[in-house]
C-alpha atoms as a PDB file:
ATOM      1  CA  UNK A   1      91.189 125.391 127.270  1.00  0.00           C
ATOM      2  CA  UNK A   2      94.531 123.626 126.835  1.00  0.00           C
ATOM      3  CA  UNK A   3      96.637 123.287 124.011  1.00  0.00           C
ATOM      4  CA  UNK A   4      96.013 119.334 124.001  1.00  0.00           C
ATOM      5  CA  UNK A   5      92.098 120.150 123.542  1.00  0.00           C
ATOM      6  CA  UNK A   6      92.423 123.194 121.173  1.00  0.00           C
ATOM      7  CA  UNK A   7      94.865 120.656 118.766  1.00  0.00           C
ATOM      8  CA  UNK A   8      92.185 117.985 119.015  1.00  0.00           C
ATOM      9  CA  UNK A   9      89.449 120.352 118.290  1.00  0.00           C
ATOM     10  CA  UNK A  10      91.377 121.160 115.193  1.00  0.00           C
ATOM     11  CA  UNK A  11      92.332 117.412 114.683  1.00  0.00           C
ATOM     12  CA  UNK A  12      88.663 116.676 114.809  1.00  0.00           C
ATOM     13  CA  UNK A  13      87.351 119.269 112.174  1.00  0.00           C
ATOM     14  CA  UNK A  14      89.904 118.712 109.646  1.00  0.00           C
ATOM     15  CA  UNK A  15      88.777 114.802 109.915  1.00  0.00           C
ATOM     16  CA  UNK A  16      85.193 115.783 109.734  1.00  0.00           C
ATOM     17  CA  UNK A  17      85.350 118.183 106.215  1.00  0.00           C
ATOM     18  CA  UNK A  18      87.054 115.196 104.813  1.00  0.00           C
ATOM     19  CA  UNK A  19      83.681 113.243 105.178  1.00  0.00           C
ATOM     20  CA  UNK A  20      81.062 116.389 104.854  1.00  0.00           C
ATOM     21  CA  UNK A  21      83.273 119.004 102.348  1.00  0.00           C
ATOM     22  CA  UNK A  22      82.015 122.477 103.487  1.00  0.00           C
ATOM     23  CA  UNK A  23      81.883 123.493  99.761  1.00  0.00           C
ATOM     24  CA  UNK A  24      81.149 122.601  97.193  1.00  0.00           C
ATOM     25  CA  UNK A  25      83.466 122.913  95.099  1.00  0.00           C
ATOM     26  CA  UNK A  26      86.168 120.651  97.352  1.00  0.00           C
ATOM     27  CA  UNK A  27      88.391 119.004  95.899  1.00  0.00           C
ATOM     28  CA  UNK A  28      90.242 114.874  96.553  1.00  0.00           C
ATOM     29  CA  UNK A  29      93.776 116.543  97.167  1.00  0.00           C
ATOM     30  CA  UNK A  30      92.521 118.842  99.670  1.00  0.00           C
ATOM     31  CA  UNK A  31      90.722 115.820 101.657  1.00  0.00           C
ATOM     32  CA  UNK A  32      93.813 113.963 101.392  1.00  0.00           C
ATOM     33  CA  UNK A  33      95.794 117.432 102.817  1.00  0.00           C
ATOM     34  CA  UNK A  34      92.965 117.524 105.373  1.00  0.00           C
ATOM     35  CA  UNK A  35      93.285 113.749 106.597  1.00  0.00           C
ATOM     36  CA  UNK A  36      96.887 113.782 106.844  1.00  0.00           C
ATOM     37  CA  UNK A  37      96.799 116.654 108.810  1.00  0.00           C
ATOM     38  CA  UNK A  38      94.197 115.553 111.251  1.00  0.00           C
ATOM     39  CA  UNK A  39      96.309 112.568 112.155  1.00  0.00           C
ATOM     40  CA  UNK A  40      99.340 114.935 113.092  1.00  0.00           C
ATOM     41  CA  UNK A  41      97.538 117.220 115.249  1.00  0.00           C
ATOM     42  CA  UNK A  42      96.061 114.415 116.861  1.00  0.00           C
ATOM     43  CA  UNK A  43      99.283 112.825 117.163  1.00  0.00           C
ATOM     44  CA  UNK A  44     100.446 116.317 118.597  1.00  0.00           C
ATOM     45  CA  UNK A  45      97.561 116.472 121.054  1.00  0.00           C
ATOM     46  CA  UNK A  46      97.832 113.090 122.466  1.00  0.00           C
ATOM     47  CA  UNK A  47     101.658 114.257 123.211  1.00  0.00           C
ATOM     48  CA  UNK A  48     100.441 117.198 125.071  1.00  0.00           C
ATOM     49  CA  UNK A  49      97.484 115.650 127.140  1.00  0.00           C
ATOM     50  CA  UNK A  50      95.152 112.848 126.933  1.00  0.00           C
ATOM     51  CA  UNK A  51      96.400 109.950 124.938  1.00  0.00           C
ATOM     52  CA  UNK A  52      92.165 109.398 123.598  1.00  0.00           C
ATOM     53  CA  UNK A  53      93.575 111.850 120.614  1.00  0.00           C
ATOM     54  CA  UNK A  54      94.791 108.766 119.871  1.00  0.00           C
ATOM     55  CA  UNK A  55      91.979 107.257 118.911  1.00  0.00           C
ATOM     56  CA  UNK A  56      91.882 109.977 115.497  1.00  0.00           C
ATOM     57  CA  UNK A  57      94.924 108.472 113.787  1.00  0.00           C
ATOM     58  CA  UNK A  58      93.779 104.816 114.332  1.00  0.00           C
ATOM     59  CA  UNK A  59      90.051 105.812 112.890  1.00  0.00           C
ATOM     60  CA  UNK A  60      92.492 106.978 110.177  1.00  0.00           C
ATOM     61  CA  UNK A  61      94.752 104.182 109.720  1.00  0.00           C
ATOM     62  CA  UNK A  62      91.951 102.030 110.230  1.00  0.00           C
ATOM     63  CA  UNK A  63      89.613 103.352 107.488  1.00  0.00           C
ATOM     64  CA  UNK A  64      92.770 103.220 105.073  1.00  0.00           C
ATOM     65  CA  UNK A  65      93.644  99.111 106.084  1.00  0.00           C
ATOM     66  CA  UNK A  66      89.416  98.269 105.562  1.00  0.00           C
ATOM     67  CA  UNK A  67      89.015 100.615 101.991  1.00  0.00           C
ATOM     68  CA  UNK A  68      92.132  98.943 100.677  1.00  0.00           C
ATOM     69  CA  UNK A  69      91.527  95.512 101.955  1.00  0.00           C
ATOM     70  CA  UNK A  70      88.220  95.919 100.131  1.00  0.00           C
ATOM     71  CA  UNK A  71      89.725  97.380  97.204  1.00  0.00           C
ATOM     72  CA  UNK A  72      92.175  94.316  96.689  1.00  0.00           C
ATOM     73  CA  UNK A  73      89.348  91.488  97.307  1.00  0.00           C
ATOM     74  CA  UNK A  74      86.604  93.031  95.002  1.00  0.00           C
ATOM     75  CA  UNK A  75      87.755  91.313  91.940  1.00  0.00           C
END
């Protein structure tokens, strides 16, 4: 297993606890710690190997533009 794949492993279960917490007790900041990290490893990983890592951050980025577009045209 390469480094690439072991940083998008990584990449891809920080970005999945952020949607399914594993406790219950988890709190926003944490998420928010979680996401941001996801995007660097992925960021990281696409760097060391397959540029689909990639595809993490812009899920990310992505997510963020559609919540606050929705956000600023619900009123």
């Amino acid at each position: 297993m390469t480094q690439s794949v072991k940083l998008g492993a990584v990449s891809v279960v920080l970005l999945a606890s952020s949607f399914i917490p594993p406790f219950s007790n988890w709190r926003n900041p944490i998420t928010f710690a979680c996401v941001g990290l996801s995007g660097l490893l992925a960021v990281l990983a696409a760097q060391r190997g397959s540029k689909w890592w990639l595809a993490i951050p812009g899920t990310i980025i992505g997510g963020l533009a559609f919540g606050l577009y929705l956000g600023l045209h619900s009123f």
